[in-house]
C-alpha atoms as a PDB file:
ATOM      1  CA  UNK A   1       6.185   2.621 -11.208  1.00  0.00           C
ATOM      2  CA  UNK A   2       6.177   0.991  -7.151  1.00  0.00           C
ATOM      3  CA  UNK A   3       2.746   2.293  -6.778  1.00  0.00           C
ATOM      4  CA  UNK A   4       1.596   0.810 -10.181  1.00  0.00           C
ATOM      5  CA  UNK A   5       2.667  -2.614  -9.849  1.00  0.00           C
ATOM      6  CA  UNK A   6       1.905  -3.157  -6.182  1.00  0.00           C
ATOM      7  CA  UNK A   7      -0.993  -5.296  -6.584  1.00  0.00           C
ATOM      8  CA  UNK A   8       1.551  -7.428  -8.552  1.00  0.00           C
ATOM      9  CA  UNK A   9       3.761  -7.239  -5.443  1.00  0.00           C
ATOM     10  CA  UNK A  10       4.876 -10.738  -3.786  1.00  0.00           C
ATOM     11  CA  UNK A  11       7.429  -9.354  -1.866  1.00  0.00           C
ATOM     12  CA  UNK A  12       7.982  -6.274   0.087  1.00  0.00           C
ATOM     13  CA  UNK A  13       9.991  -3.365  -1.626  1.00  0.00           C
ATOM     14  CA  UNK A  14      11.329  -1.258   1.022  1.00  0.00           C
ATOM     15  CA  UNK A  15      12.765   2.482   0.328  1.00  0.00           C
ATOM     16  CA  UNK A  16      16.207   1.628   0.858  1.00  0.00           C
ATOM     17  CA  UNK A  17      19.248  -1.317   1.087  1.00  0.00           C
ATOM     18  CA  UNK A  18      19.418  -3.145   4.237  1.00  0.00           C
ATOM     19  CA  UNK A  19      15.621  -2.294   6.128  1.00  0.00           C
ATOM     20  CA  UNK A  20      14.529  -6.115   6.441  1.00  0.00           C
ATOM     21  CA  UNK A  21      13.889  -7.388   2.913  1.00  0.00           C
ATOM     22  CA  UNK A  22      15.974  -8.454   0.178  1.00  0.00           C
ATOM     23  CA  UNK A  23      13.975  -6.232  -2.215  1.00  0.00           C
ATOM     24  CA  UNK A  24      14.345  -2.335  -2.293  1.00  0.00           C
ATOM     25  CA  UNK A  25      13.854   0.292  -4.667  1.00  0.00           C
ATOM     26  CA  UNK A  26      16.384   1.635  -6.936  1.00  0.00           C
ATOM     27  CA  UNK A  27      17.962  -1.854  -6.772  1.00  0.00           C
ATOM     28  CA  UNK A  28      20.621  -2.844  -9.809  1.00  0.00           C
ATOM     29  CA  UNK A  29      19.528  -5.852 -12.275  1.00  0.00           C
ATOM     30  CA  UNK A  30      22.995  -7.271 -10.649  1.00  0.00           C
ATOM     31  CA  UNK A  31      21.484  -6.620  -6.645  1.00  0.00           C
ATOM     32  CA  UNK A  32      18.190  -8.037  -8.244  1.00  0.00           C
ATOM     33  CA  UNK A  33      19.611 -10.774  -9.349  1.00  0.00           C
ATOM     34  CA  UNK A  34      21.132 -12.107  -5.770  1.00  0.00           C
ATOM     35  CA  UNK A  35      17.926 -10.798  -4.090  1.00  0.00           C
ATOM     36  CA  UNK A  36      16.169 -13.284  -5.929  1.00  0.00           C
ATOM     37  CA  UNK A  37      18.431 -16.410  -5.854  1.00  0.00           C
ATOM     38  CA  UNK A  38      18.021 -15.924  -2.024  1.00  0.00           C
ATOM     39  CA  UNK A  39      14.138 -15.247  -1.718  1.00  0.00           C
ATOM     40  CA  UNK A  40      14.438 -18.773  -4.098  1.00  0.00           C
ATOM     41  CA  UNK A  41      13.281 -17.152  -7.220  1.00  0.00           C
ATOM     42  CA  UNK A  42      14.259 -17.939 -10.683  1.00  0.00           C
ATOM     43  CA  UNK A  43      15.392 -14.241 -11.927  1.00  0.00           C
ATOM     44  CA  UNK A  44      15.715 -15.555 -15.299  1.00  0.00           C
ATOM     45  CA  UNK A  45      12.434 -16.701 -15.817  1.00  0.00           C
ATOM     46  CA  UNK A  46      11.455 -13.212 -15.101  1.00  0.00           C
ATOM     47  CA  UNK A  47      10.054 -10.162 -17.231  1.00  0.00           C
ATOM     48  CA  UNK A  48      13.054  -7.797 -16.273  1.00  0.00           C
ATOM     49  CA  UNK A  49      12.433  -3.914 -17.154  1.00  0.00           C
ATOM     50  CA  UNK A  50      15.220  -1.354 -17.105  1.00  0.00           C
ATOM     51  CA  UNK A  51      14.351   2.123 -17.872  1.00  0.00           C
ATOM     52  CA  UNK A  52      17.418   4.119 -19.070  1.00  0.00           C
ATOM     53  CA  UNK A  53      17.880   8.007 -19.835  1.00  0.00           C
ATOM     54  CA  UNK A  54      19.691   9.940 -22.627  1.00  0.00           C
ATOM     55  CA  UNK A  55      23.331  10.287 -21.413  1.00  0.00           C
ATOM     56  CA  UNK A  56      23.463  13.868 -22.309  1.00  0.00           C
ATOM     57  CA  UNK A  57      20.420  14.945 -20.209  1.00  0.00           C
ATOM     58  CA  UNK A  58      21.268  12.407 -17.601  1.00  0.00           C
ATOM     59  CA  UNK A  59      24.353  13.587 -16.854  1.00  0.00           C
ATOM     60  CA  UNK A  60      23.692  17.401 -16.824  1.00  0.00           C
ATOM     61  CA  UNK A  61      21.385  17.032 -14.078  1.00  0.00           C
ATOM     62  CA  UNK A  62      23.553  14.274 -12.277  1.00  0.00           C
ATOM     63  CA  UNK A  63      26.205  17.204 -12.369  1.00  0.00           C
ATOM     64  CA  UNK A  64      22.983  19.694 -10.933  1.00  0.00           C
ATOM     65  CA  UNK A  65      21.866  17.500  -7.856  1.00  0.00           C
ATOM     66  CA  UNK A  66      25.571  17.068  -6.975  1.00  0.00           C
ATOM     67  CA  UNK A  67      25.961  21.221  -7.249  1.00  0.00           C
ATOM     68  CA  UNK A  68      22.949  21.446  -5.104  1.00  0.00           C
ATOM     69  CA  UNK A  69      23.515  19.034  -2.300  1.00  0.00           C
ATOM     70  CA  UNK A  70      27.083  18.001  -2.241  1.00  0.00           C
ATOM     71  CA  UNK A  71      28.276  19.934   1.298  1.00  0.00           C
ATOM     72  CA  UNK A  72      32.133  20.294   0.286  1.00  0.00           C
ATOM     73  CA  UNK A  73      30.682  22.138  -3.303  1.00  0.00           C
ATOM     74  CA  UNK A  74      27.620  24.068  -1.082  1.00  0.00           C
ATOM     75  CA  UNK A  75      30.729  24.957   1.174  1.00  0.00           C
ATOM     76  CA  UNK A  76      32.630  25.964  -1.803  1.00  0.00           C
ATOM     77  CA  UNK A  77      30.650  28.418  -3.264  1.00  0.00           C
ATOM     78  CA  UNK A  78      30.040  30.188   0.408  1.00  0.00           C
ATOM     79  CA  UNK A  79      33.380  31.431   0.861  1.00  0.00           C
ATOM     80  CA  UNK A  80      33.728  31.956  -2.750  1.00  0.00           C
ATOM     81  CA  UNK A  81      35.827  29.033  -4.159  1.00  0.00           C
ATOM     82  CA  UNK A  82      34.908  27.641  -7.660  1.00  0.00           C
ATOM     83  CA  UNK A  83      33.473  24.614  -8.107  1.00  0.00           C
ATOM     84  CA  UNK A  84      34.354  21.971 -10.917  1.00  0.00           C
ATOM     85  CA  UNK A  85      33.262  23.166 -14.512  1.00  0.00           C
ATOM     86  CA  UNK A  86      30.541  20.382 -16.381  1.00  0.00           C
ATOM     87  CA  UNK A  87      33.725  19.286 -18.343  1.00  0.00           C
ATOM     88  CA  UNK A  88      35.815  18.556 -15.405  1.00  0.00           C
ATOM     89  CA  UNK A  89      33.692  16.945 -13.431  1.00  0.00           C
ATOM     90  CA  UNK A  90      32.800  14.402 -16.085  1.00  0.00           C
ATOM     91  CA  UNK A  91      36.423  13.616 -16.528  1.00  0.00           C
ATOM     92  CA  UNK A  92      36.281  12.151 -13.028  1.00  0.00           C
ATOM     93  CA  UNK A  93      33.035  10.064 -13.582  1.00  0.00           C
ATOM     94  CA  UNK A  94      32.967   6.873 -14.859  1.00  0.00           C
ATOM     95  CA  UNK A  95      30.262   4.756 -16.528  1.00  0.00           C
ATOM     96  CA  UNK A  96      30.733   2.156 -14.278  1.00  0.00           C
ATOM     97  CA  UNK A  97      32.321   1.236 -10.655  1.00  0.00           C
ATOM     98  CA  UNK A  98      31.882   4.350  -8.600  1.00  0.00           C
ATOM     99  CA  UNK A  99      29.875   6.230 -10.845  1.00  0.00           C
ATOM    100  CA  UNK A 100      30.054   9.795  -9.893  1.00  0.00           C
ATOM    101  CA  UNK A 101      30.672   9.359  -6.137  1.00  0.00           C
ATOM    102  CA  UNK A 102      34.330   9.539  -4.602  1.00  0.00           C
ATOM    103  CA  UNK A 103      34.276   6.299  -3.032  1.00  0.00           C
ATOM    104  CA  UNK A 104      31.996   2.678  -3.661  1.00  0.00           C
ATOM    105  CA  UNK A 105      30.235   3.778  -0.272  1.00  0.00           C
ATOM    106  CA  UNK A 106      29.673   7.310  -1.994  1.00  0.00           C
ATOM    107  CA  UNK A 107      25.532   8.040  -2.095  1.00  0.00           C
ATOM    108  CA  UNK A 108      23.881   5.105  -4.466  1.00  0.00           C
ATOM    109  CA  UNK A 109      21.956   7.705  -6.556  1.00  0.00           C
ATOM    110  CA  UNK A 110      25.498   9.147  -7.636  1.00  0.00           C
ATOM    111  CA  UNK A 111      27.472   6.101  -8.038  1.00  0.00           C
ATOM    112  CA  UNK A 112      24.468   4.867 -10.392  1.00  0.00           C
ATOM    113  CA  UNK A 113      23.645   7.307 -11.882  1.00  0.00           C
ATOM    114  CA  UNK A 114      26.812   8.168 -13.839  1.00  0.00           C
ATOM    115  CA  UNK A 115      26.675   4.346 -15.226  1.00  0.00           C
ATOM    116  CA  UNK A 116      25.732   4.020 -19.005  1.00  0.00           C
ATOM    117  CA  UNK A 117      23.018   1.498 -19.131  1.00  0.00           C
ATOM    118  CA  UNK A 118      24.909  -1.315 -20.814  1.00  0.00           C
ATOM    119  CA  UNK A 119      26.948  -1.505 -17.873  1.00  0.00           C
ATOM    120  CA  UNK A 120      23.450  -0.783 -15.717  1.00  0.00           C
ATOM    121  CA  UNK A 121      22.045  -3.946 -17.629  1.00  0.00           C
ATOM    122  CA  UNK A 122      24.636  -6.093 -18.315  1.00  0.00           C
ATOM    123  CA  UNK A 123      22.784  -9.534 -19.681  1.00  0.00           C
ATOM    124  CA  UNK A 124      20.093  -9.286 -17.132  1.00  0.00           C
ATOM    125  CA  UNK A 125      17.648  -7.351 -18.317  1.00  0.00           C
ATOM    126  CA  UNK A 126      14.677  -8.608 -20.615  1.00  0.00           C
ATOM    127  CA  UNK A 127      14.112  -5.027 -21.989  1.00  0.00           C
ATOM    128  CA  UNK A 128      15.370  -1.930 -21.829  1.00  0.00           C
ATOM    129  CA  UNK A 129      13.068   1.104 -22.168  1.00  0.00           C
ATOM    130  CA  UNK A 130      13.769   5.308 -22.786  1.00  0.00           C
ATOM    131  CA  UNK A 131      12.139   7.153 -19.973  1.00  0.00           C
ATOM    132  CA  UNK A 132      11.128   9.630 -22.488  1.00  0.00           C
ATOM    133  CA  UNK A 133       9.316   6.998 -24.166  1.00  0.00           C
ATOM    134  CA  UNK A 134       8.202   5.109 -21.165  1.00  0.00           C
ATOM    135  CA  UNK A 135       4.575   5.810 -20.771  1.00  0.00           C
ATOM    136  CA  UNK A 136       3.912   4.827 -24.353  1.00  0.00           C
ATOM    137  CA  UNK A 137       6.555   1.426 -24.582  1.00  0.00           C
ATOM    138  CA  UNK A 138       5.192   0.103 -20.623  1.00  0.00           C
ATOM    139  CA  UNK A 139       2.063  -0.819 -21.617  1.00  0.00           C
ATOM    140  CA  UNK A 140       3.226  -3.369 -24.274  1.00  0.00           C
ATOM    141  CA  UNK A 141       5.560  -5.264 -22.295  1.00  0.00           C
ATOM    142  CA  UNK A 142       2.919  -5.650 -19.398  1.00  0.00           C
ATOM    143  CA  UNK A 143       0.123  -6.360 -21.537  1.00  0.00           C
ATOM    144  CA  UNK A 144       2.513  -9.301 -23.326  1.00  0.00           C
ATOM    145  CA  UNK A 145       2.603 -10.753 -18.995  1.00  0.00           C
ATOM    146  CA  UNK A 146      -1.015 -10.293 -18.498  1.00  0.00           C
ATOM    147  CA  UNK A 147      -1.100  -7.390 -16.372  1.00  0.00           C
ATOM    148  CA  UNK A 148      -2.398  -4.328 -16.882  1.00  0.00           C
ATOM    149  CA  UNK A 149      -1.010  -1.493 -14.076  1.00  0.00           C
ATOM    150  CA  UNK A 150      -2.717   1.946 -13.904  1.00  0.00           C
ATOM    151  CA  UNK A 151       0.392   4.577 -13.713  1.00  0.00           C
ATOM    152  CA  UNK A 152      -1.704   7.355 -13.166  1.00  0.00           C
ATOM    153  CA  UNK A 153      -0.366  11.345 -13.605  1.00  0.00           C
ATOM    154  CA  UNK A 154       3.165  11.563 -13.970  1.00  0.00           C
ATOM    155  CA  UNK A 155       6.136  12.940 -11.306  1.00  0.00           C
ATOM    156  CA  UNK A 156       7.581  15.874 -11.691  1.00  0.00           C
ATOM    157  CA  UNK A 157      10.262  15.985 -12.791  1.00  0.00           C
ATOM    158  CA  UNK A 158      12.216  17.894 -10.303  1.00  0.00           C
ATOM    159  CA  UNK A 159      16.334  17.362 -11.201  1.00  0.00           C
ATOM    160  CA  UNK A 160      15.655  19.840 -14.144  1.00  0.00           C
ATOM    161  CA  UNK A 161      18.682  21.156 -16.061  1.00  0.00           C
ATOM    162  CA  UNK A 162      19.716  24.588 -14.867  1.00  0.00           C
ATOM    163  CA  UNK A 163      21.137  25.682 -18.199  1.00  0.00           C
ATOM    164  CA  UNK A 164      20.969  24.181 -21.738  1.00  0.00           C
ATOM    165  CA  UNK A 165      21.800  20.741 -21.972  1.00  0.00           C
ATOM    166  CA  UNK A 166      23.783  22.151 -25.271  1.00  0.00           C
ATOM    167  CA  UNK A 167      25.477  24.704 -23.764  1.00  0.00           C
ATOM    168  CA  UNK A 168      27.324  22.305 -21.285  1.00  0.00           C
ATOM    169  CA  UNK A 169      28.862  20.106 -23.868  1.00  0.00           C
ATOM    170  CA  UNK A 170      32.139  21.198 -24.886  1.00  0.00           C
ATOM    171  CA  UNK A 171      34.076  19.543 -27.689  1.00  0.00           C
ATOM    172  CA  UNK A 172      36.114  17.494 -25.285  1.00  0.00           C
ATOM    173  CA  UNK A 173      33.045  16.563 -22.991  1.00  0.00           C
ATOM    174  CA  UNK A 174      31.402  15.643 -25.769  1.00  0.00           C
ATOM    175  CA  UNK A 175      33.783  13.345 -26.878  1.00  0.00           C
ATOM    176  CA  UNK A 176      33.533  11.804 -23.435  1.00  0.00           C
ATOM    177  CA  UNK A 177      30.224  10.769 -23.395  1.00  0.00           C
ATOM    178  CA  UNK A 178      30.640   9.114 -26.806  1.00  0.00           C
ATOM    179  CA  UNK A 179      33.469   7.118 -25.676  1.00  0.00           C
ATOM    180  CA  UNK A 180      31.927   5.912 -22.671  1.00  0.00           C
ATOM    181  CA  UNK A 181      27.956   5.702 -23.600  1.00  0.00           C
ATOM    182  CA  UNK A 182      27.839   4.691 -27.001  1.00  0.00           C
ATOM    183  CA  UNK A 183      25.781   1.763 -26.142  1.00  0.00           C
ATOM    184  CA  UNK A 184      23.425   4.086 -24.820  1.00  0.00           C
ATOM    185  CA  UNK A 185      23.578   6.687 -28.169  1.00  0.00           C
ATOM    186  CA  UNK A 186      23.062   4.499 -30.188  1.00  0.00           C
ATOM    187  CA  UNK A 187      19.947   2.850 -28.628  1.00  0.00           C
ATOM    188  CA  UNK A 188      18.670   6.484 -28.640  1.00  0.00           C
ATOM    189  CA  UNK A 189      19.657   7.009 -32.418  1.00  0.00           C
ATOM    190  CA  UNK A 190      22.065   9.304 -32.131  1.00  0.00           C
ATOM    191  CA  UNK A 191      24.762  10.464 -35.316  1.00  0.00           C
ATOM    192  CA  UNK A 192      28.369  11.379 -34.317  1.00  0.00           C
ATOM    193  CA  UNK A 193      27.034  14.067 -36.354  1.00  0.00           C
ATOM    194  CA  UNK A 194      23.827  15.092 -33.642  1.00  0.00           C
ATOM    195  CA  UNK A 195      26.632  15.037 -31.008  1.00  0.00           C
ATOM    196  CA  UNK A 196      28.348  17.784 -32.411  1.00  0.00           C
ATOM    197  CA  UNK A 197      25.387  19.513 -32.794  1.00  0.00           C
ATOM    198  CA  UNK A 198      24.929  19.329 -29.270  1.00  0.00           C
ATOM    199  CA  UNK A 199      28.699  20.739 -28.244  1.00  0.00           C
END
């Protein structure tokens, strides 16, 4: 998405928070916001995207990246010490504040990622897309601006799930994710019915 709208670009995007700009990717609408009311931008005035994921899938492979690179879990499993089960772990989550990461200085991509996209959005967003759906519902919104980015082949996707998405959603952790995303479920369509289906 960077890469695509760079010729678009009137500020510099840097990789990370704090490395000379305002602007850096991954930013919240909220850090977006500020960013531009001190580069002297009016945000509102603004075509402002947010891309969102299912909250099932999403959260399976949040629960998979932290497995594979969280040191106390990697640790964990060496000396032969269980980890937290799918369902435990997302009782400790939250859909907002720290996300998935112990602290508010915990790793951005696990704080944010746990946080259902109504609290990602909030009012500021102009749109809100499904990344499944992404590559077809882009193209709209940018030809509506009068621009007309080139996204080229698509990532890999490489947080796949390592099991079923339906065989980690117990009864109880499915329950969970329709009390705290059911903003998000039901922008995706989904029946308290298709949720048990899932679990």
């Amino acid at each position: 998405m960077t890469h695509a709208l760079l010729p678009w670009m009137d500020q510099p995007l840097q990789r990370h928070k704090g490395m000379g700009s305002h602007f850096f990717q991954g930013m919240s609408p909220a850090e977006a916001e500020l960013a531009f009311d001190m580069a002297g931008y009016a945000f509102r005035n603004y075509t402002r995207v947010a891309i969102v994921r299912n909250p099932l899938t999403k959260m399976a492979q949040l629960y998979d990246r932290i497995a594979a690179t969280d040191r106390v879990w990697r640790m964990r499993r060496r000396v032969g010490v269980t980890v937290p089960d799918f369902t435990t772990w997302l009782a400790g989550t939250r859909p907002n504040g720290n996300g998935a990461a112990m602290t508010a200085a915990g790793p951005r991509w696990r704080r944010f990622g746990a946080w259902s996209a109504l609290d990602w959005c909030q009012d500021r967003v102009t749109h809100v897309v499904k990344a499944e759906t992404a590559e077809r519902d882009l193209p709209e919104i940018f030809h509506n601006i009068g621009i007309k980015p080139h996204f080229g082949a698509r990532p890999i996707d490489t947080l796949r799930v390592h099991q079923p998405v339906s065989a980690r959603y117990s009864p109880e952790a499915t329950r969970m994710i329709e009390d705290r995303y059911q903003w998000d479920l039901d922008f995706y369509g989904f029946q308290p019915a298709e949720l048990l289906l899932v679990a």
